[in-house]
N, C-alpha and C. Protein backbone atom coordinates (compact mmCIF):
# COMPACT_ATOMS: atom_id res chain seq x y z
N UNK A 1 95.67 87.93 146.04
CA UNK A 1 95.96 89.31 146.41
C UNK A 1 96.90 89.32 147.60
N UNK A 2 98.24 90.46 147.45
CA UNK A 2 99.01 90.54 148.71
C UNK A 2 98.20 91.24 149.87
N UNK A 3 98.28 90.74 151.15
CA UNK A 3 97.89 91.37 152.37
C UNK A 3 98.16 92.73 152.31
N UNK A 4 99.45 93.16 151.97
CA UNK A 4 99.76 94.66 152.35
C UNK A 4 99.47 95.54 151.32
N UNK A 5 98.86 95.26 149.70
CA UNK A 5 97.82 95.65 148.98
C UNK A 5 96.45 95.99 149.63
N UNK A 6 95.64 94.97 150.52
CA UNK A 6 94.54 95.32 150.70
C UNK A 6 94.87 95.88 152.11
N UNK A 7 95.73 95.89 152.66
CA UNK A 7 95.94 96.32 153.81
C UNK A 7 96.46 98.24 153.87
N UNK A 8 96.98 98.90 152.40
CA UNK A 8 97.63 99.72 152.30
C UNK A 8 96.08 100.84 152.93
N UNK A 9 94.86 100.62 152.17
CA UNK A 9 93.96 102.02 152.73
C UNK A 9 93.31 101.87 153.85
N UNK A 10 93.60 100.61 154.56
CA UNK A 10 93.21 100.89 156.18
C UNK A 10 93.92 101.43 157.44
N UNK A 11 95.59 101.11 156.64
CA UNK A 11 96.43 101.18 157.63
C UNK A 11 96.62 103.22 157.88
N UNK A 12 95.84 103.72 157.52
CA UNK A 12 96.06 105.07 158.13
C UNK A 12 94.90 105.33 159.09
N UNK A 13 93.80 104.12 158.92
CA UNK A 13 92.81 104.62 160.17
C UNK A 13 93.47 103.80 161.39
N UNK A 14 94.06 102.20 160.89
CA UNK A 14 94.97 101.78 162.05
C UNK A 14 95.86 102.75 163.05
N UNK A 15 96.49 103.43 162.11
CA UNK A 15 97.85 104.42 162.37
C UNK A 15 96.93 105.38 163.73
N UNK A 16 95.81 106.04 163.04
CA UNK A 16 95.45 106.85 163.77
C UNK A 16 94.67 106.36 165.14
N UNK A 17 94.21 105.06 164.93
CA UNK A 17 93.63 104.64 166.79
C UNK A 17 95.22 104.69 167.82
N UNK A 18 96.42 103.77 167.01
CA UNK A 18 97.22 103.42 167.68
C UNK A 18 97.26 105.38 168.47
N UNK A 19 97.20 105.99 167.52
CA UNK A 19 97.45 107.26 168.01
C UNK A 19 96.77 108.29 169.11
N UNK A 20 95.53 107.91 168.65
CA UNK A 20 94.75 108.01 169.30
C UNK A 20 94.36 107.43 170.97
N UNK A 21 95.12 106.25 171.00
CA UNK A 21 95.66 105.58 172.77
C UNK A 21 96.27 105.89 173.06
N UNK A 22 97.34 106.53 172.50
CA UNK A 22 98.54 106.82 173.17
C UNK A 22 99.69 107.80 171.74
N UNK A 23 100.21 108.49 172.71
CA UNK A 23 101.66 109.72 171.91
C UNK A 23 102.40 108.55 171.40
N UNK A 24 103.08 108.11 169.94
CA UNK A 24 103.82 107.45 170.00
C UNK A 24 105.24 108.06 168.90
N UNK A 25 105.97 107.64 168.73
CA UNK A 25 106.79 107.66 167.39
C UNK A 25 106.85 106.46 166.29
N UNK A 26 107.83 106.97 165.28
CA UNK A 26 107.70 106.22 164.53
C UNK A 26 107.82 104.52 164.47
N UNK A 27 109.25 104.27 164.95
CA UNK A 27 109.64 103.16 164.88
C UNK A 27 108.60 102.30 166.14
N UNK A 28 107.97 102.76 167.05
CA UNK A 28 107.37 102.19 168.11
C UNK A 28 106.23 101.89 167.30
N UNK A 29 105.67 102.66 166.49
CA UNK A 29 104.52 102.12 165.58
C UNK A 29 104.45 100.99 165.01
N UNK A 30 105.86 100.85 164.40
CA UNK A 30 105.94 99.59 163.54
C UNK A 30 105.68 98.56 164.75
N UNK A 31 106.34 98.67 165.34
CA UNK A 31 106.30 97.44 166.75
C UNK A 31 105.03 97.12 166.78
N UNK A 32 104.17 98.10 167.57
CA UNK A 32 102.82 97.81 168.02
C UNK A 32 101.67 97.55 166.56
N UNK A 33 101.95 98.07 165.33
CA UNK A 33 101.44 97.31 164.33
C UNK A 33 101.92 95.92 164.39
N UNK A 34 102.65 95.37 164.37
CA UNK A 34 103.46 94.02 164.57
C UNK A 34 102.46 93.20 165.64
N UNK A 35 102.63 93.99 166.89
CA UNK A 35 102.01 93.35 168.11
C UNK A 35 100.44 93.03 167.31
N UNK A 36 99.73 93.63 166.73
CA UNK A 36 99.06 93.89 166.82
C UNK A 36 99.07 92.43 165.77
N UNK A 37 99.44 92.29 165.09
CA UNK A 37 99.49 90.93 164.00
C UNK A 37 99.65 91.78 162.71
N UNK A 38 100.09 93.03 162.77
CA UNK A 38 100.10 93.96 161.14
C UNK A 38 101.79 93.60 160.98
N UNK A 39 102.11 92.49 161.01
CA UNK A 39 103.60 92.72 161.04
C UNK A 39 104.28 92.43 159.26
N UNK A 40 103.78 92.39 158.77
CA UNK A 40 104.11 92.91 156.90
C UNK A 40 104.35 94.28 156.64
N UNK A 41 103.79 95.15 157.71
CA UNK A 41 104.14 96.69 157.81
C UNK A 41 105.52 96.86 157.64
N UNK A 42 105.74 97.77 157.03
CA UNK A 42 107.44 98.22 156.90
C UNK A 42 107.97 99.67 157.40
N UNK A 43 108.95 99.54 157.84
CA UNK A 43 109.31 101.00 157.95
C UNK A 43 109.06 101.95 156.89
N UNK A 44 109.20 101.86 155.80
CA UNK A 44 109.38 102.58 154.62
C UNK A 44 107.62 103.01 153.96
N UNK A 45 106.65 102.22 154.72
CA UNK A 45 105.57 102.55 154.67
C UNK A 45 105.22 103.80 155.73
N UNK A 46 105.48 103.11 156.81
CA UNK A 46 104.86 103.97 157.78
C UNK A 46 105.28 105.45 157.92
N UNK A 47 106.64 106.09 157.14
CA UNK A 47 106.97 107.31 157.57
C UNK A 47 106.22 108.08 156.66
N UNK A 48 105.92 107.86 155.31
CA UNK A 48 105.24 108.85 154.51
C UNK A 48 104.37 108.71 154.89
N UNK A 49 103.10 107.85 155.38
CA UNK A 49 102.04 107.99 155.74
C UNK A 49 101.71 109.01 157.12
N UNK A 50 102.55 109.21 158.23
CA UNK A 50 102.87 109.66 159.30
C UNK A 50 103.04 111.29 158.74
N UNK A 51 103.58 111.10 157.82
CA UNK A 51 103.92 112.88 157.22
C UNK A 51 102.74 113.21 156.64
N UNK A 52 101.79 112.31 155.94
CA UNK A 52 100.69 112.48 154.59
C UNK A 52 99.17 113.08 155.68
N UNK A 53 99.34 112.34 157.03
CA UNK A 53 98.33 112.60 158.05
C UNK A 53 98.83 113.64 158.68
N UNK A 54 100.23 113.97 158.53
CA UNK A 54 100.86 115.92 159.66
C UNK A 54 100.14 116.74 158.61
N UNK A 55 100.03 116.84 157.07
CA UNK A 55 100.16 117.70 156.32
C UNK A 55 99.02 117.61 156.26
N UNK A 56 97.91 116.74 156.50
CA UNK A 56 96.60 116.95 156.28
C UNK A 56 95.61 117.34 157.79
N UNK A 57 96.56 117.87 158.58
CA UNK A 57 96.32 118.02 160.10
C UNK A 57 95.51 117.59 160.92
N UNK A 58 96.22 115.56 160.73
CA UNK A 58 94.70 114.82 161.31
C UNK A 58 95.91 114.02 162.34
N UNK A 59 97.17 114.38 162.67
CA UNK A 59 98.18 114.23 163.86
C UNK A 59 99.41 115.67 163.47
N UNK A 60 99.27 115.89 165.10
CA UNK A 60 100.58 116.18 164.75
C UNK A 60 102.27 115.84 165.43
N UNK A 61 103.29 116.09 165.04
CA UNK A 61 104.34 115.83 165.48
C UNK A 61 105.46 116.66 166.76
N UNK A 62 105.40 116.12 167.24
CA UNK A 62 106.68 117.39 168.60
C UNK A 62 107.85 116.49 168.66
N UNK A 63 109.10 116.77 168.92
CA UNK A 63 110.10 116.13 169.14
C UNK A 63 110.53 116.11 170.38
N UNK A 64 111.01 114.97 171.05
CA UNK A 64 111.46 114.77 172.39
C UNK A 64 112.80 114.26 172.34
N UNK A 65 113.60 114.28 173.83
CA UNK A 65 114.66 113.87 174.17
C UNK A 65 114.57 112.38 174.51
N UNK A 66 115.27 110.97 174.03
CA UNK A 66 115.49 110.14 174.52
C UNK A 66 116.41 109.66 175.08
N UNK A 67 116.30 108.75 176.30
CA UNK A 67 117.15 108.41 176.74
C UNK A 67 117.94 107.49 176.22
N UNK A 68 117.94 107.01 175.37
CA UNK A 68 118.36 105.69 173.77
C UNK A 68 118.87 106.33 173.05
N UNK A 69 119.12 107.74 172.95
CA UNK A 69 119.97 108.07 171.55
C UNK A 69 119.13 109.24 171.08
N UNK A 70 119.45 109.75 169.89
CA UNK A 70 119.03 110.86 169.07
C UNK A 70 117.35 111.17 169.83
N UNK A 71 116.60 112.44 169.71
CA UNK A 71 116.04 112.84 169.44
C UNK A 71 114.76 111.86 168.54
N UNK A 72 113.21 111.95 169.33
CA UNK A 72 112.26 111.58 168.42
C UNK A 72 110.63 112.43 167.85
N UNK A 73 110.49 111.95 167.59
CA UNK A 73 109.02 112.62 166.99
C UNK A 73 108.22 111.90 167.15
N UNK A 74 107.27 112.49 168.29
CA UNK A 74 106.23 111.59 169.01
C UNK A 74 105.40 112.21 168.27
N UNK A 75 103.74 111.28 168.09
CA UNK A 75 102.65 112.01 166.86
C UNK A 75 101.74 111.57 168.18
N UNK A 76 100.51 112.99 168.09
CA UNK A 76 99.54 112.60 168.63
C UNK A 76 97.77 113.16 167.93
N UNK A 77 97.34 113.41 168.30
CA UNK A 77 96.21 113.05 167.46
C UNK A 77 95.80 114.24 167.32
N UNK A 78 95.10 115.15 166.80
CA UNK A 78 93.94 116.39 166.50
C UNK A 78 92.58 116.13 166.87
N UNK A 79 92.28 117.20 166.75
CA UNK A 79 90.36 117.10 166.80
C UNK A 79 90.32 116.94 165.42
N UNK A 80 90.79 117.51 164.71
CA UNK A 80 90.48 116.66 163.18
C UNK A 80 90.61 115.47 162.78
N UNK A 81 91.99 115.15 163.53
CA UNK A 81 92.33 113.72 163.51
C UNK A 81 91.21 112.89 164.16
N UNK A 82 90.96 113.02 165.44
CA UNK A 82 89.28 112.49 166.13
C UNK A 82 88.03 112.45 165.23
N UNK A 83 88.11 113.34 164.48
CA UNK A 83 86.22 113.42 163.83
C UNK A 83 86.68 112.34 162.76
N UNK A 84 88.19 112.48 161.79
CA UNK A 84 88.51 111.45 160.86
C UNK A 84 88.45 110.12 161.03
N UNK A 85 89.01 109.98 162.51
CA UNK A 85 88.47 108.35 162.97
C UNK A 85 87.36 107.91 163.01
N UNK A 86 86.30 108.91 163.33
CA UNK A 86 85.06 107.89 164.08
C UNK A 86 85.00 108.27 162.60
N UNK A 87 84.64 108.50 161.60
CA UNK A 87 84.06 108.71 160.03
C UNK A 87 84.74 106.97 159.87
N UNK A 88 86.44 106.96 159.65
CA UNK A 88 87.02 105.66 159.28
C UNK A 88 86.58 104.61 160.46
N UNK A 89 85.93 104.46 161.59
CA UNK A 89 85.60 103.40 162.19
C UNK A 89 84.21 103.26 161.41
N UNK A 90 83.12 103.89 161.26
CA UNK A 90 81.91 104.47 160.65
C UNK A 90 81.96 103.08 159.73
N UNK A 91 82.76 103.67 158.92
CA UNK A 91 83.29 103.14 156.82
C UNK A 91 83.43 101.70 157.16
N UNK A 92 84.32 101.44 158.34
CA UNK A 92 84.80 100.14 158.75
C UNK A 92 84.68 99.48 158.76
N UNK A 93 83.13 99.63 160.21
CA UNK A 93 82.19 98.52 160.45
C UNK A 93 81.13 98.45 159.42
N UNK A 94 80.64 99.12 158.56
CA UNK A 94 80.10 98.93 157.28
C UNK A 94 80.35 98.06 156.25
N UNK A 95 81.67 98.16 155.94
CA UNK A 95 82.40 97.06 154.78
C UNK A 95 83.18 96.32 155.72
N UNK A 96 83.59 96.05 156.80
CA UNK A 96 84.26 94.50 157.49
C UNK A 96 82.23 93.43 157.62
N UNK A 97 81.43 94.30 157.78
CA UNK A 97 80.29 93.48 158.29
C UNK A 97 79.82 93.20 156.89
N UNK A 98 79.59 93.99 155.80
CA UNK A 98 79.65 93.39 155.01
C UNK A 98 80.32 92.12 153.74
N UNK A 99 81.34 92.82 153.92
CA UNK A 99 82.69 91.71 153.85
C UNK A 99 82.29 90.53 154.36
N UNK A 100 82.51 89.99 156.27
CA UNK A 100 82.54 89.60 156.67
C UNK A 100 81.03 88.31 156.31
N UNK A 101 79.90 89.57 155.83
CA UNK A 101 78.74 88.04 155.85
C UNK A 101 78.85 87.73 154.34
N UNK A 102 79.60 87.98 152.81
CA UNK A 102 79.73 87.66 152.03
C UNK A 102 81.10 86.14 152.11
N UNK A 103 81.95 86.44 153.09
CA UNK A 103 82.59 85.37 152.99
C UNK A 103 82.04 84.05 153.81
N UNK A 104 81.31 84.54 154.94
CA UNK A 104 80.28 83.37 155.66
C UNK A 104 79.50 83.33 155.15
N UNK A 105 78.92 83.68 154.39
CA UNK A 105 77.94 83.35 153.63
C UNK A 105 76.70 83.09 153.33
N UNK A 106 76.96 84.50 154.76
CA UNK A 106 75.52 84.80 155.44
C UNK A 106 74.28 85.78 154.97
N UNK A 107 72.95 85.48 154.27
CA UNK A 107 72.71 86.73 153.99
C UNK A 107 72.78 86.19 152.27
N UNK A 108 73.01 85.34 151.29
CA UNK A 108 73.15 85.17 150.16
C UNK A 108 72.39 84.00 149.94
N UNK A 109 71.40 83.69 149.18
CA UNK A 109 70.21 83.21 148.74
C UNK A 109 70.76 82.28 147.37
């Protein structure tokens, strides 16, 4: 299995902590997914997902002046966006701990 297959339905609760620390934009996302070791992330992922979470009003978007050039769209988080996280941290630690003792192999008789 490709990483960024099993990686595609987490990376919007990812999206939303990064968001949740801090106002960011787009292309800075990709970075700090990167930093983060998510670096298979692509640009071409991250903008529809960024729009799929404005339209479902769990971030939203304002545009600022940079000093680098054009105009950006910093995303920051909702109270909807907040209750959606702790639900996706919730889901998380549920199936990574389970996950996690099926591949150690902990817990299987």
């Amino acid at each position: 299995m490709d990483a960024t297959q099993m990686l595609k339905g987490l990376l919007e609760g990812c999206i939303l902590k990064i968001i949740q620390k801090k106002t960011v934009y787009g292309y800075e996302m990709i970075t700090l997914l990167s930093e983060y070791g998510l670096n298979m992330v692509s640009e071409g992922s991250i903008y529809p997902i960024l729009l799929k979470l404005q339209k479902q009003q769990l971030i939203t978007g304002e545009m600022h002046p940079s000093s680098e050039g054009p105009k950006r769209k910093y995303y920051s988080l909702t109270s909807t966006g907040e209750a959606y996280l702790q639900q996706f941290e919730k889901q998380w630690l549920l199936v990574s701990t389970g996950v996690n003792n099926i591949l150690e192999n902990e817990g299987l008789k």
